[in-house]
C-alpha atoms as a PDB file:
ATOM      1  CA  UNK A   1       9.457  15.344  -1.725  1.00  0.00           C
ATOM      2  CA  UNK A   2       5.583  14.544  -2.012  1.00  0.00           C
ATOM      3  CA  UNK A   3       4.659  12.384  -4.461  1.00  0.00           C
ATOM      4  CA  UNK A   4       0.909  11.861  -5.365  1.00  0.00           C
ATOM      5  CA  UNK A   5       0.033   8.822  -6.076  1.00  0.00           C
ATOM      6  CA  UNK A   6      -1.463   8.156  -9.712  1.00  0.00           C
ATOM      7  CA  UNK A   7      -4.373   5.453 -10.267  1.00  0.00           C
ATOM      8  CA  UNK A   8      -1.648   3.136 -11.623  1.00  0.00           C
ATOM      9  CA  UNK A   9       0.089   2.735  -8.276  1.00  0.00           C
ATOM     10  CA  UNK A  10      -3.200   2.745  -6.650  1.00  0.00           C
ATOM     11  CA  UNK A  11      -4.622  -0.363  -8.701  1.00  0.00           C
ATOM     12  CA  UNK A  12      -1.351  -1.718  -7.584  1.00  0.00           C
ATOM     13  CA  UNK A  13      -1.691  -1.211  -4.177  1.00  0.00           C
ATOM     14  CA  UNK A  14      -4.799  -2.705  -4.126  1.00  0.00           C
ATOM     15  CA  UNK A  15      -3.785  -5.594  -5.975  1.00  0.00           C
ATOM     16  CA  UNK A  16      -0.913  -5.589  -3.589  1.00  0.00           C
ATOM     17  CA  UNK A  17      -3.504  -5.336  -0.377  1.00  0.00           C
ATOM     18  CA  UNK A  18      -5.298  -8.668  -2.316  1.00  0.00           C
ATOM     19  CA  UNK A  19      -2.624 -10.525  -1.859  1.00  0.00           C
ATOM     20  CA  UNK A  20      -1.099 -10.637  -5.322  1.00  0.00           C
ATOM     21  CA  UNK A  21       2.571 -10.987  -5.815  1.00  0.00           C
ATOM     22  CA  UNK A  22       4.833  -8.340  -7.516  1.00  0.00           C
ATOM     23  CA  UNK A  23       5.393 -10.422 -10.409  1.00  0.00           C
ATOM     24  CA  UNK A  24       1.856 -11.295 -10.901  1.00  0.00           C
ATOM     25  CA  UNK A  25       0.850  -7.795 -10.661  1.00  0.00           C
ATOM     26  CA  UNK A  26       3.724  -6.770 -12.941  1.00  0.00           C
ATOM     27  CA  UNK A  27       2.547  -9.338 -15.795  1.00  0.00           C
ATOM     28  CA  UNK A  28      -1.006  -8.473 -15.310  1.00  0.00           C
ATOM     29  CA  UNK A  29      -0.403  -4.515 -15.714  1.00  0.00           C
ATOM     30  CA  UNK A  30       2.668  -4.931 -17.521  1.00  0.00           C
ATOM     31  CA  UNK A  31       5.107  -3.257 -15.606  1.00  0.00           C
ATOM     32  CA  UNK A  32       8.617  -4.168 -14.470  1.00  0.00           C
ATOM     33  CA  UNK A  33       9.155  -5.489 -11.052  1.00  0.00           C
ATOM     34  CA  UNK A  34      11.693  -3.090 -10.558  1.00  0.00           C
ATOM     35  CA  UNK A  35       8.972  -0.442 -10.667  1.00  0.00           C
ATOM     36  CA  UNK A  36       6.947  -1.735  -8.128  1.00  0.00           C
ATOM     37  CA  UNK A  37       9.608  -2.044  -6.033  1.00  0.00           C
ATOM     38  CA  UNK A  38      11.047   1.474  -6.892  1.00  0.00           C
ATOM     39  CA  UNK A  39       7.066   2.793  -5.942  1.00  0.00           C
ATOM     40  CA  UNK A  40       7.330   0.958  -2.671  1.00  0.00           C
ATOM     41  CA  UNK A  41      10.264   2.947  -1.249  1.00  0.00           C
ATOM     42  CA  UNK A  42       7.915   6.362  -2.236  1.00  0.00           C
ATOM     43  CA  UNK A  43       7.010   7.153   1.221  1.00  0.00           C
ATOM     44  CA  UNK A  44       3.149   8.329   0.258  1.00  0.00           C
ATOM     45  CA  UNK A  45       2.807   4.715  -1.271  1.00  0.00           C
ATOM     46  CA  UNK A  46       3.891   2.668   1.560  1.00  0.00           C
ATOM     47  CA  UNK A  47       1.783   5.253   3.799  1.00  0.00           C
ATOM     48  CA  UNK A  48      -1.165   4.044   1.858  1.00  0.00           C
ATOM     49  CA  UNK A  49      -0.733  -0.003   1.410  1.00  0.00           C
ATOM     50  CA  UNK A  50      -0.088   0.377   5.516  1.00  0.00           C
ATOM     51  CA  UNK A  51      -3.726   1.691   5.437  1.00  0.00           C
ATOM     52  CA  UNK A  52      -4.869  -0.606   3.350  1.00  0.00           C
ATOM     53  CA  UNK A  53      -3.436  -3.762   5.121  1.00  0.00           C
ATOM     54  CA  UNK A  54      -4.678  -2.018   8.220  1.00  0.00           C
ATOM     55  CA  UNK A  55      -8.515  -2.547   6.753  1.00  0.00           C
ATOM     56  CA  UNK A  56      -7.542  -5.969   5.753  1.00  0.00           C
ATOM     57  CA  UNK A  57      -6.725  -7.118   8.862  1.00  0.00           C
ATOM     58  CA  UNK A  58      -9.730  -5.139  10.406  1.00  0.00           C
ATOM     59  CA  UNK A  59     -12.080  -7.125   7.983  1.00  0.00           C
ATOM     60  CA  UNK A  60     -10.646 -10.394   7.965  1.00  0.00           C
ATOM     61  CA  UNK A  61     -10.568 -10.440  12.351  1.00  0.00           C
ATOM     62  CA  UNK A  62     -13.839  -9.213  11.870  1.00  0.00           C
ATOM     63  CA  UNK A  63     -14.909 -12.524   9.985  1.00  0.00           C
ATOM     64  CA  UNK A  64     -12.848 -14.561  12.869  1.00  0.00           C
ATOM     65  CA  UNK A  65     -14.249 -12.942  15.726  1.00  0.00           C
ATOM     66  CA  UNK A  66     -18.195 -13.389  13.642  1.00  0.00           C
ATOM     67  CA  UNK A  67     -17.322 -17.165  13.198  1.00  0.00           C
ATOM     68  CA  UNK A  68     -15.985 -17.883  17.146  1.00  0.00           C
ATOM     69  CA  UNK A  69     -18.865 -16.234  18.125  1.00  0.00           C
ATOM     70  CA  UNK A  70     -21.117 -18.757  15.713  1.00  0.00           C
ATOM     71  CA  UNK A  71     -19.471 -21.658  16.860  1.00  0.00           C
ATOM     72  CA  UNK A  72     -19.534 -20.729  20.442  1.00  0.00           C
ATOM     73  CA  UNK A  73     -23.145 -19.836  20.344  1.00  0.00           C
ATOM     74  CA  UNK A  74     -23.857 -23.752  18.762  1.00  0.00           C
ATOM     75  CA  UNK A  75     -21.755 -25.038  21.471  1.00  0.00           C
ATOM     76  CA  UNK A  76     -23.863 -23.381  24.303  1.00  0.00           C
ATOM     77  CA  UNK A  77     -26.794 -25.026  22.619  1.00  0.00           C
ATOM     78  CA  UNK A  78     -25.853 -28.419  21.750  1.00  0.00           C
ATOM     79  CA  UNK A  79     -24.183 -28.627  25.693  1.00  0.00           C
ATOM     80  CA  UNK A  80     -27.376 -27.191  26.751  1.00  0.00           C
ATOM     81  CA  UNK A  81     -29.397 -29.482  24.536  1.00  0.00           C
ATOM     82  CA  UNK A  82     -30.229 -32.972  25.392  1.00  0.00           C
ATOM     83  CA  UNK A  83     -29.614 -34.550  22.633  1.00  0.00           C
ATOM     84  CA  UNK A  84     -26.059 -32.960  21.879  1.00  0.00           C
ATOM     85  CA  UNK A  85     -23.979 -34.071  19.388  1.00  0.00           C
ATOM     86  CA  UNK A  86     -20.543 -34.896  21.297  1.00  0.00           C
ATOM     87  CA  UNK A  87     -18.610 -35.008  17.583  1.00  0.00           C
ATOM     88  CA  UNK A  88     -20.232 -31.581  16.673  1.00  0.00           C
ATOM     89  CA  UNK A  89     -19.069 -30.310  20.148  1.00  0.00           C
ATOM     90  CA  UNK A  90     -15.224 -31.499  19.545  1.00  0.00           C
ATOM     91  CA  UNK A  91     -15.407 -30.134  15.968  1.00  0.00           C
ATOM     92  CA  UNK A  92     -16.845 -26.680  17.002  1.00  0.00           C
ATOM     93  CA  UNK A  93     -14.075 -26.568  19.116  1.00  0.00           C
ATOM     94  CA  UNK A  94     -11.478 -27.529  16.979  1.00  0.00           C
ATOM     95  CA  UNK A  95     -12.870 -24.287  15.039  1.00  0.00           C
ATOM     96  CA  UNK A  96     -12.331 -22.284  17.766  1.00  0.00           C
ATOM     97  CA  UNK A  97      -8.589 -23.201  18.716  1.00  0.00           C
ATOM     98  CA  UNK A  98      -7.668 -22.690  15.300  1.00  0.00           C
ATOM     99  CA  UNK A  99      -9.170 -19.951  14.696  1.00  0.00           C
ATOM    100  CA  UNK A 100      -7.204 -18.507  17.475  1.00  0.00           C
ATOM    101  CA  UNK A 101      -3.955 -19.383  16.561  1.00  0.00           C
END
């Protein structure tokens, strides 16, 4: 059965996608949990919070991958530099390992 979704379940999926619980989303659009959960075994709405998870993640390892590459770019330049900062080194890296983790 298709099922197309209303604006109601998409404002919850991208409340969802934000991060937001189910029962802060329920309280904040008054609906019942159990409806939320009851749209997230329609197969078009899961289809679509995959999608928009999928951009999430594409955004936020965007940011990650923008910061290592800050940090490693000050590294070069204070290793480079002669009057590098040895505590600015350590702490760039320290950015870097846990960024990858």
């Amino acid at each position: 059965m298709s099922h197309k979704l209303t604006p109601k379940q998409l404002k919850v999926l991208s409340m969802l996608a934000s991060g937001m619980s189910t029962v802060q989303i329920a309280r904040e659009i008054k609906l019942r949990r159990e409806t939320i959960s009851r749209w997230r075994q329609i197969p078009e709405f899961t289809q679509e919070y995959d999608r928009l998870m999928d951009e999430v993640r594409f955004a936020l390892k965007s940011k990650v991958t923008g910061v290592m590459d800050a940090a490693i770019k000050r590294i070069t330049y204070e290793v480079e530099s002669s009057y590098g900062e040895p505590k600015r080194i350590r702490a760039l890296l320290h950015v870097i390992k846990t960024l990858e983790k």
